[in-house]
C-alpha atoms as a PDB file:
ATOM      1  CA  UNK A   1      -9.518 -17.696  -1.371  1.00  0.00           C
ATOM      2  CA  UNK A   2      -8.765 -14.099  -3.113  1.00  0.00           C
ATOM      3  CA  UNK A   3      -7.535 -13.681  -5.951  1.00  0.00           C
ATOM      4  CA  UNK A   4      -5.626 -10.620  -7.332  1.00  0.00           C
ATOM      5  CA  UNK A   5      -5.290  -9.008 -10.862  1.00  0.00           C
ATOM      6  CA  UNK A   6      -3.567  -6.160 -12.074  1.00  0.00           C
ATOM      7  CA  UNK A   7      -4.230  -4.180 -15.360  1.00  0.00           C
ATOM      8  CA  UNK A   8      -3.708  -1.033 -16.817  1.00  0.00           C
ATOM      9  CA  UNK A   9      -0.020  -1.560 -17.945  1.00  0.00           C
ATOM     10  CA  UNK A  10       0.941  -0.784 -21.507  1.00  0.00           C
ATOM     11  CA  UNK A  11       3.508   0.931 -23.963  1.00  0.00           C
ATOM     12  CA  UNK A  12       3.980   4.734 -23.051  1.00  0.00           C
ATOM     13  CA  UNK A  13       6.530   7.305 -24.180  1.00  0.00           C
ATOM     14  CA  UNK A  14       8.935   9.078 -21.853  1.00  0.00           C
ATOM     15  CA  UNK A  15       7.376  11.873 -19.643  1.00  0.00           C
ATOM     16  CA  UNK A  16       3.709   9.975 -19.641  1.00  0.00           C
ATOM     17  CA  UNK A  17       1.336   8.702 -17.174  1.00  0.00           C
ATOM     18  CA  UNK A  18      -0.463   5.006 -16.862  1.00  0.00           C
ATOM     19  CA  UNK A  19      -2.660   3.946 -13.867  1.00  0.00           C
ATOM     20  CA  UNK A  20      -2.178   0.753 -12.728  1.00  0.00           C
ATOM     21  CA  UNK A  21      -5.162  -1.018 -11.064  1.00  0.00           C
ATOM     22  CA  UNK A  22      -4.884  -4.301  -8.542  1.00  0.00           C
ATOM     23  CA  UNK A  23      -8.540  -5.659  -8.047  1.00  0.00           C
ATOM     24  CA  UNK A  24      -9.183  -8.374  -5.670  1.00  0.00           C
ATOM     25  CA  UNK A  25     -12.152 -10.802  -5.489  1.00  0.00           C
ATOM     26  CA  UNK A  26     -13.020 -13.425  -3.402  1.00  0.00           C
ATOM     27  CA  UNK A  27     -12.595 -11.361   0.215  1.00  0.00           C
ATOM     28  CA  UNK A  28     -11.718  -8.280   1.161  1.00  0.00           C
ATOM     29  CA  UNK A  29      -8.004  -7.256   1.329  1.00  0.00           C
ATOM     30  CA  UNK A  30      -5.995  -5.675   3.723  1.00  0.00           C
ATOM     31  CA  UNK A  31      -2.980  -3.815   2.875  1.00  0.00           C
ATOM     32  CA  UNK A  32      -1.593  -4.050  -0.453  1.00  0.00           C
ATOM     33  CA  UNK A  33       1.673  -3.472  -1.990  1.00  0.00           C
ATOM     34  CA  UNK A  34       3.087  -2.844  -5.530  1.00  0.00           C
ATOM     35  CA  UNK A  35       6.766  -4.724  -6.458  1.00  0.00           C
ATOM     36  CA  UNK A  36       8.137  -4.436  -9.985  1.00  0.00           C
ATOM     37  CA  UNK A  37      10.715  -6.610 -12.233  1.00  0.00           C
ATOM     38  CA  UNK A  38      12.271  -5.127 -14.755  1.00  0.00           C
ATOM     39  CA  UNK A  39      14.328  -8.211 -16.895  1.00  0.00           C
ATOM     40  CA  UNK A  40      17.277  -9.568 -15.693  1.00  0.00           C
ATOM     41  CA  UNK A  41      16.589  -7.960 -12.425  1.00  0.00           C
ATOM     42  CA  UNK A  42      15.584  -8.555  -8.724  1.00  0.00           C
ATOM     43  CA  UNK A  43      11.686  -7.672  -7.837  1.00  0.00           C
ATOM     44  CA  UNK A  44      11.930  -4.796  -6.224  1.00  0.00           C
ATOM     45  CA  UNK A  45       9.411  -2.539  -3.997  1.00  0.00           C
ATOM     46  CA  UNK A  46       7.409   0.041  -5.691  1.00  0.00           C
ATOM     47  CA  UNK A  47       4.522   1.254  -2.722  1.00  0.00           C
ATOM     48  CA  UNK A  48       2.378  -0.038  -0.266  1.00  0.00           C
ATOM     49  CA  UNK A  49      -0.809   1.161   1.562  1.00  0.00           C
ATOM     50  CA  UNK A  50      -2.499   0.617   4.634  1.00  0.00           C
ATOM     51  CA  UNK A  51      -5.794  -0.856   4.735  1.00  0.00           C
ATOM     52  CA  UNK A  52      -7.369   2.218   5.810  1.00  0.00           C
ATOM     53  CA  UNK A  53      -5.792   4.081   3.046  1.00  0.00           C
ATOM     54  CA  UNK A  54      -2.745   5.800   5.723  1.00  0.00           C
ATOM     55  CA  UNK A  55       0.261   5.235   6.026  1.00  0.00           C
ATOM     56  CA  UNK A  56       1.307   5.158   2.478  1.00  0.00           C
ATOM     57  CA  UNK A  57       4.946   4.095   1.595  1.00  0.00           C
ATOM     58  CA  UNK A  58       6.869   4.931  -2.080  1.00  0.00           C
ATOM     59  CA  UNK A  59      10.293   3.892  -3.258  1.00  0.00           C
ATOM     60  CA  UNK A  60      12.385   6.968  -3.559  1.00  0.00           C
ATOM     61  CA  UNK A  61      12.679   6.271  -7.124  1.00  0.00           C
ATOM     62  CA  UNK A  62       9.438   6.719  -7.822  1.00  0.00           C
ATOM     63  CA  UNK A  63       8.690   9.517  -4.989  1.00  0.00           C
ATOM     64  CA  UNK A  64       6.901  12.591  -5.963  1.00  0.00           C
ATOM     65  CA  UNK A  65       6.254  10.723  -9.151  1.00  0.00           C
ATOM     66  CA  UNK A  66       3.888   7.419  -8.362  1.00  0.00           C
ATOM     67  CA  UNK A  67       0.549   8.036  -5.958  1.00  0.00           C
ATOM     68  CA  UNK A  68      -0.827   4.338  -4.085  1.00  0.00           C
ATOM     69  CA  UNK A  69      -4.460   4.582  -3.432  1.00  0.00           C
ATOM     70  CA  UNK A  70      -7.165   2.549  -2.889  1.00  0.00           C
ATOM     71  CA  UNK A  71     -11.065   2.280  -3.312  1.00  0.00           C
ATOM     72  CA  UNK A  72     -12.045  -0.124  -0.259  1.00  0.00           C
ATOM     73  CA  UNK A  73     -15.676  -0.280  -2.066  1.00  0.00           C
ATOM     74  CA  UNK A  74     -14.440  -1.490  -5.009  1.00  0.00           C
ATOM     75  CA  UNK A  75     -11.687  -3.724  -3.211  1.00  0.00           C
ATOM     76  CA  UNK A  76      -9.209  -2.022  -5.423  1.00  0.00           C
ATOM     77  CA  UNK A  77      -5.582  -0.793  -5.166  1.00  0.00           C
ATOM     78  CA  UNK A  78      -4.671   1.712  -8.104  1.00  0.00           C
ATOM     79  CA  UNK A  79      -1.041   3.050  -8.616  1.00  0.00           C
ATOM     80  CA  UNK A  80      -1.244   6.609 -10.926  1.00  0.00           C
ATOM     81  CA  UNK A  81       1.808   6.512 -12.246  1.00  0.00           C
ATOM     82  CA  UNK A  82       3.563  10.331 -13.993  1.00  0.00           C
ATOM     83  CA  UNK A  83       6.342  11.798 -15.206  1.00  0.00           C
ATOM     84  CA  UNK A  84       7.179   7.334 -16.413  1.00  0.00           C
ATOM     85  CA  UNK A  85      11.278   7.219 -17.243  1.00  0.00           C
ATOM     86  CA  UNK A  86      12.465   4.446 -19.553  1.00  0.00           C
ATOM     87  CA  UNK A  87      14.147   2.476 -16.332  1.00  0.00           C
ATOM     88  CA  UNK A  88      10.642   2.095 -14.823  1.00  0.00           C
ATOM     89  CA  UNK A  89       9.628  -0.371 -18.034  1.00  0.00           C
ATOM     90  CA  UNK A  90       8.933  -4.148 -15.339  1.00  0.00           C
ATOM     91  CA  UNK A  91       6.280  -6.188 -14.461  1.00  0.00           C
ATOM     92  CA  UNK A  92       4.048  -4.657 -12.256  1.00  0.00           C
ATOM     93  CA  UNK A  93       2.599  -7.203  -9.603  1.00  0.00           C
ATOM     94  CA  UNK A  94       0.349  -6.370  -6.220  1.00  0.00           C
ATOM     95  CA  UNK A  95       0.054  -8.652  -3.467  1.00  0.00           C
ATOM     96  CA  UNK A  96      -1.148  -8.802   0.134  1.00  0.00           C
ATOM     97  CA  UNK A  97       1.068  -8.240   2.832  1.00  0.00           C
ATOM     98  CA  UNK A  98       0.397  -9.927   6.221  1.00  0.00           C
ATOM     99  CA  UNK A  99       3.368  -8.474   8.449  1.00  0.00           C
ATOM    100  CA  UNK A 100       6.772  -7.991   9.518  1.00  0.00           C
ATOM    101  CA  UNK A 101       8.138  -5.454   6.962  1.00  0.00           C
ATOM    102  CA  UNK A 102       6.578  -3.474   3.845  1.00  0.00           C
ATOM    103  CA  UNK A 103       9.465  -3.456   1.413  1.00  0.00           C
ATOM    104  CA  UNK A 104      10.264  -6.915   1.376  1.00  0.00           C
ATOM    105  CA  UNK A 105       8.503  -9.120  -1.286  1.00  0.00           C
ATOM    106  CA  UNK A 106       8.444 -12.025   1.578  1.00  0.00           C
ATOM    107  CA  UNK A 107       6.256 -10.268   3.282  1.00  0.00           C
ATOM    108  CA  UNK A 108       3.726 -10.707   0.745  1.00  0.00           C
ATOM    109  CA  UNK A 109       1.694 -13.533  -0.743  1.00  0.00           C
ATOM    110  CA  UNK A 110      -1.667 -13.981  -3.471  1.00  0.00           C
ATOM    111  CA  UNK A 111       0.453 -12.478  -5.900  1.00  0.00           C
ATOM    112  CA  UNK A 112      -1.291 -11.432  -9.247  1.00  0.00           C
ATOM    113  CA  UNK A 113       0.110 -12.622 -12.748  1.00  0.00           C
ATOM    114  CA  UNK A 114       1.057  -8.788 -13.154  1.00  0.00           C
ATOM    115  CA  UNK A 115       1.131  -5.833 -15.964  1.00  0.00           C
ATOM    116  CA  UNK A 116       3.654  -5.129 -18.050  1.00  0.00           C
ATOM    117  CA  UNK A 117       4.815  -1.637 -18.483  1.00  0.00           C
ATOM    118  CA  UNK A 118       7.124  -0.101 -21.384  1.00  0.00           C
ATOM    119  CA  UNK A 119       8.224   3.385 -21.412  1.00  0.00           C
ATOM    120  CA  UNK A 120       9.751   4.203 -24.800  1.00  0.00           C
ATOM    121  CA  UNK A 121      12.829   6.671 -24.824  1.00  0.00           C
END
């Protein structure tokens, strides 16, 4: 059975950076994604990487901004989030994806308890 947990969120102004970290124990996972939930709102898809570390996918909200990697050593997924904007305060949750479509939270299951990030304005 594997487990996942995410850390790293926290309370950041406007215009900072946080990196987000999704370890897994248990067994080694396969590809990974990122969703958020902001309150009063849908999850939604943040990024997702390949087990091998390519293809990488990003939400064009957070394009250019947010970087998916992964440490296959350390059975780790880490999202560097930059540049954070007030609308990107959710939950941040990782889970494993076993096929059929990367942006859809179905698609997904061994979902972690999540992080909770805050951008102040």
């Amino acid at each position: 059975q594997v487990q996942l947990v995410e850390s790293g969120g926290g309370l950041v102004q406007a215009g900072g950076s946080l990196r987000l970290s999704c370890t897994a124990s248990g067994r080694a996972v396969r590809s990974v994604g990122w969703f958020r939930q902001a309150p009063g709102k849908e999850r939604e898809f943040v990024a997702h990487i390949h087990w091998s570390g390519s293809p990488a996918y990003h939400a064009n909200s957070v394009k250019c901004r947010f970087a998916i990697s992964r440490d296959n050593a350390e059975n780790s997924v880490s999202l560097q989030m930059n540049s954070l904007k007030p609308e990107d305060t959710a939950d941040y949750s990782c889970a494993i994806y076993y096929g059929d479509g990367v942006y859809d939270d179905i698609n997904y299951w061994g979902w972690g308890t999540g992080t909770l990030v805050t951008v102040s304005s």
